[in-house]
Structures are given as C-alpha cells and as structure tokens.
Protein backbone atom coordinates (compact mmCIF):
# COMPACT_ATOMS: atom_id res chain seq x y z
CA UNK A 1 -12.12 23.17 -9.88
CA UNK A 2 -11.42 21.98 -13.54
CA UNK A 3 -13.13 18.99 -14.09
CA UNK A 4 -10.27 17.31 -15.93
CA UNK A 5 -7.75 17.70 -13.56
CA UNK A 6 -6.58 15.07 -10.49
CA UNK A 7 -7.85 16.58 -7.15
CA UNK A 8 -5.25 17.07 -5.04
CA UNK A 9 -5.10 16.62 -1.02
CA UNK A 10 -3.19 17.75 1.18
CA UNK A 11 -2.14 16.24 4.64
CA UNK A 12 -3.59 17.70 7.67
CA UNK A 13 -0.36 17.59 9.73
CA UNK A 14 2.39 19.30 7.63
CA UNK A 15 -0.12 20.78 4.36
CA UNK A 16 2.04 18.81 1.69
CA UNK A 17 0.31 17.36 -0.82
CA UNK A 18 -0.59 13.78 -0.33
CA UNK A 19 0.12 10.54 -2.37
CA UNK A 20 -2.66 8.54 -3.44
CA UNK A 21 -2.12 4.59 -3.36
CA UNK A 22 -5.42 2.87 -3.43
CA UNK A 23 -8.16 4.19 -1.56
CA UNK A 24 -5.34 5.44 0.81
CA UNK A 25 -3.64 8.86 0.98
CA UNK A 26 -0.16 9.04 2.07
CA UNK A 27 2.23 12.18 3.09
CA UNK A 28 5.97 11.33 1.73
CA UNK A 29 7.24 14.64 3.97
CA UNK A 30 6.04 13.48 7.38
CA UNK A 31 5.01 9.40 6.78
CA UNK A 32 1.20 10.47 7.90
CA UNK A 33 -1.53 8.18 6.51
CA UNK A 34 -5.25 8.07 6.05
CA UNK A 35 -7.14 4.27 5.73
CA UNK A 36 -10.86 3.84 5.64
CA UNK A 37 -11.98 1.70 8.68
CA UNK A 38 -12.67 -1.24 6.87
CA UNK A 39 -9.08 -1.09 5.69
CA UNK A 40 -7.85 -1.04 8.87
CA UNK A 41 -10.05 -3.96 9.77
CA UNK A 42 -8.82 -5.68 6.90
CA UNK A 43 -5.51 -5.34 7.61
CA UNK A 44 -6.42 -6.69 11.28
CA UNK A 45 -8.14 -9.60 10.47
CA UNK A 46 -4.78 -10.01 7.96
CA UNK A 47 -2.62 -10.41 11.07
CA UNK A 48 -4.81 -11.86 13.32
CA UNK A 49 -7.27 -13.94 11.36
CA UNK A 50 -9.97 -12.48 14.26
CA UNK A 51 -12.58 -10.12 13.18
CA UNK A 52 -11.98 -6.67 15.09
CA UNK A 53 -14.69 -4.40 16.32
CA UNK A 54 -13.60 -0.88 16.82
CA UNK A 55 -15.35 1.95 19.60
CA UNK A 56 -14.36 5.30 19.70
CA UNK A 57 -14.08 6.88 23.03
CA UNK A 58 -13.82 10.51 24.06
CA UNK A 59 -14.58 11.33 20.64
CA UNK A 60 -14.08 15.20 19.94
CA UNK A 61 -14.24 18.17 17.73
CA UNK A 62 -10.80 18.42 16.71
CA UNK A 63 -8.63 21.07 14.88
CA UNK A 64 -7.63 19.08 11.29
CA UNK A 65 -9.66 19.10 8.17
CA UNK A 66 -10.67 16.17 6.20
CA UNK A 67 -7.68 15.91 3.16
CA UNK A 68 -10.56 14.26 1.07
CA UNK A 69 -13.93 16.68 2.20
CA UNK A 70 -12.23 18.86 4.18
CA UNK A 71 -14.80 18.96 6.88
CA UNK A 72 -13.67 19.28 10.62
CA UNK A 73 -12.43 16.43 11.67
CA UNK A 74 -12.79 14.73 15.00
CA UNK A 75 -10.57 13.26 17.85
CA UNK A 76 -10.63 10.14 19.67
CA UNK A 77 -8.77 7.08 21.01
CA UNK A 78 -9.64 3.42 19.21
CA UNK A 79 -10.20 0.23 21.36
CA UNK A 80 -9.86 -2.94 19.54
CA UNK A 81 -11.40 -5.74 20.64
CA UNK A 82 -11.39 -9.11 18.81
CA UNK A 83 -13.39 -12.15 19.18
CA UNK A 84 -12.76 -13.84 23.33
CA UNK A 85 -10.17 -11.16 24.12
CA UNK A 86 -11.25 -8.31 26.24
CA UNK A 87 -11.35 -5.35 24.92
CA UNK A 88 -6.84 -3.27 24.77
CA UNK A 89 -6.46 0.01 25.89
CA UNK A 90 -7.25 2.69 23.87
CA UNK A 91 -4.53 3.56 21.39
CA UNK A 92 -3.45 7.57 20.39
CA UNK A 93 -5.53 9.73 20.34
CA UNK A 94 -6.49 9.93 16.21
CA UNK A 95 -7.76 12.33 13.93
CA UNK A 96 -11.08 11.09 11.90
CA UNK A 97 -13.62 11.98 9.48
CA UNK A 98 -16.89 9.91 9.66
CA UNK A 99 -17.47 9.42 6.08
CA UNK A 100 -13.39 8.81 5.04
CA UNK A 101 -11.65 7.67 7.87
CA UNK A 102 -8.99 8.32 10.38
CA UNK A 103 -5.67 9.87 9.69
CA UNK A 104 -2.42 8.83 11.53
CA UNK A 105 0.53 10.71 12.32
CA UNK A 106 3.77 9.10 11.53
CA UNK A 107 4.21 6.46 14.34
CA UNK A 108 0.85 6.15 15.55
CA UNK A 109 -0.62 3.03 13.58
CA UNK A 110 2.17 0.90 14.59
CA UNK A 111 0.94 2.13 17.82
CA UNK A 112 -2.70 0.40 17.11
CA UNK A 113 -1.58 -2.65 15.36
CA UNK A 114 0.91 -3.74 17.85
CA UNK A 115 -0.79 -4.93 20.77
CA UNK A 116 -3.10 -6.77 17.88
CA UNK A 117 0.01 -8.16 16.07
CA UNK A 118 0.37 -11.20 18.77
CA UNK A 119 -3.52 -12.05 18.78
CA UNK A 120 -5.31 -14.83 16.73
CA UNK A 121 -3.73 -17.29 13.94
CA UNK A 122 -3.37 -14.62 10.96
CA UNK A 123 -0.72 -13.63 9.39
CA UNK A 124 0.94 -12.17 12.41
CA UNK A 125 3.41 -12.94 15.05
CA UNK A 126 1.09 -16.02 16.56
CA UNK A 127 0.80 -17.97 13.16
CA UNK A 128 2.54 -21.24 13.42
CA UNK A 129 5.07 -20.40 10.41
CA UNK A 130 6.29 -17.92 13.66
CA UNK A 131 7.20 -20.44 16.12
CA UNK A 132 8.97 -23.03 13.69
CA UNK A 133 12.68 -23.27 14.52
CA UNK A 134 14.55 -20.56 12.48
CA UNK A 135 12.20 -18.12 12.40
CA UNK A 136 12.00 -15.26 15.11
CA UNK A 137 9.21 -15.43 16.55
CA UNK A 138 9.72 -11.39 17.03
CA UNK A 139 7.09 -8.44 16.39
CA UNK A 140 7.56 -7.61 12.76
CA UNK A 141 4.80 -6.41 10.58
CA UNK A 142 4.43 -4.02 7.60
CA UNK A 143 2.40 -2.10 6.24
CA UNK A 144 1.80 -1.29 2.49
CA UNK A 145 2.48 2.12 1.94
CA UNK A 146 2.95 2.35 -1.77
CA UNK A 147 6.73 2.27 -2.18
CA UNK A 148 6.77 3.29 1.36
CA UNK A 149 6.41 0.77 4.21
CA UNK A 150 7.33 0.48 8.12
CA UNK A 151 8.22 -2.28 10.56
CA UNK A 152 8.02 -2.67 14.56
C-alpha cells in the first residue's frame, strides 16, 4: 500500500467502500455502521445519563472481516444493563472485532438503543424537557451519521 494514499475500507455486508466520519465508518449503499464501544457507551450515557455496562453472550466465530484489520470477526448478542435496572434482553445478533468494534447492519442499532432510549434522565425520551406540555413525549432519537442520520 502507498504510504501517501487514504486507506480505504470496505463494508462487510455489501463490499462498498465505506465513509469515514470520525472514528466511525459508514456504508452510504446499505446504511451499515461500525462505532467503537466506548462510542456506543457514549452515546448511551447521552440518552440516558446512566453509565451502561455491556456483556457479550454466545459470542462466535463469525463469517465478516474487520473493514479496519480485516481479521475474522466475531458474533454475538449485547445486553445492556445500566445502573438499578436489570439487565434487557439481548439485542441482534452483531458482528465485532475486539480491537475496533462492532458493525451494524442497517436497522440493527436502533434495535439496541431503543429499549435504552426510555431509561435514566439523559437526553432521551425520560428527560423532563419530554414530558412538558407540547412536546411528545414519543421515542425519537438520532443518531449522527455524518450527513446521514435515522430516527425510531
């Protein structure tokens, strides 16, 4: 590889080359995404204002590379538990590399952050700016994506 060109990555799902917006890589073609797990934590404790803690169960060898290494990656299901609550049910089952990350298909981190979205007194749907007359007090979040963003 020349050393004074951009390394590209490409996604794991659908092989098109992925968009780099922070220390996240995002696929434009199929909406996939990639986060560190302290950026997923941060964006937890950012609608929740509870410190997560994250297990991985029925972890895996799985069939994806890495888009940053591209070693192996493995599967497994997340649980989520934050501070008094017991622990949710796993979410999907996710795609991960131990020393970038985990990877989500197009739909499947609204899947993890929605049964957190209600929880604590963050920025998400139980903050009191939610329950003040006028405001919906309906599950709406988003998600940086560069450009790119989705709601639930």
């Amino acid at each position: 590889m020349d050393a004074y060109r951009d390394q590209h990555h490409n996604c794991p799902r659908c092989n098109h080359e992925l968009r780099v917006f922070g220390e996240r890589l995002v696929c434009d073609s199929c909406e996939g995404l990639m986060l560190t797990e302290d950026d997923l934590r941060n964006a937890i404790v950012e609608l929740t204002g509870l410190a997560p803690v994250f297990t991985l169960r029925d972890e895996a060898p799985g069939k994806r590379a890495c888009p940053r290494c591209t070693t192996a990656m493995t599967t497994a299901k997340l649980t989520i538990e934050l501070e008094s609550e017991k622990p949710m049910k796993p979410g999907p089952v996710l795609d991960r590399c131990a020393a970038h990350g985990l990877w989500f298909d197009e739909s499947e981190l609204a899947d993890v952050l929605a049964p957190v979205a209600g929880k604590g007194f963050g920025g998400g749907m139980a903050s009191p700016a939610s329950k003040q007359p006028g405001t919906t007090g309906g599950r709406s979040f988003t998600f940086n994506l560069g450009g790119r963003g989705w709601a639930s």
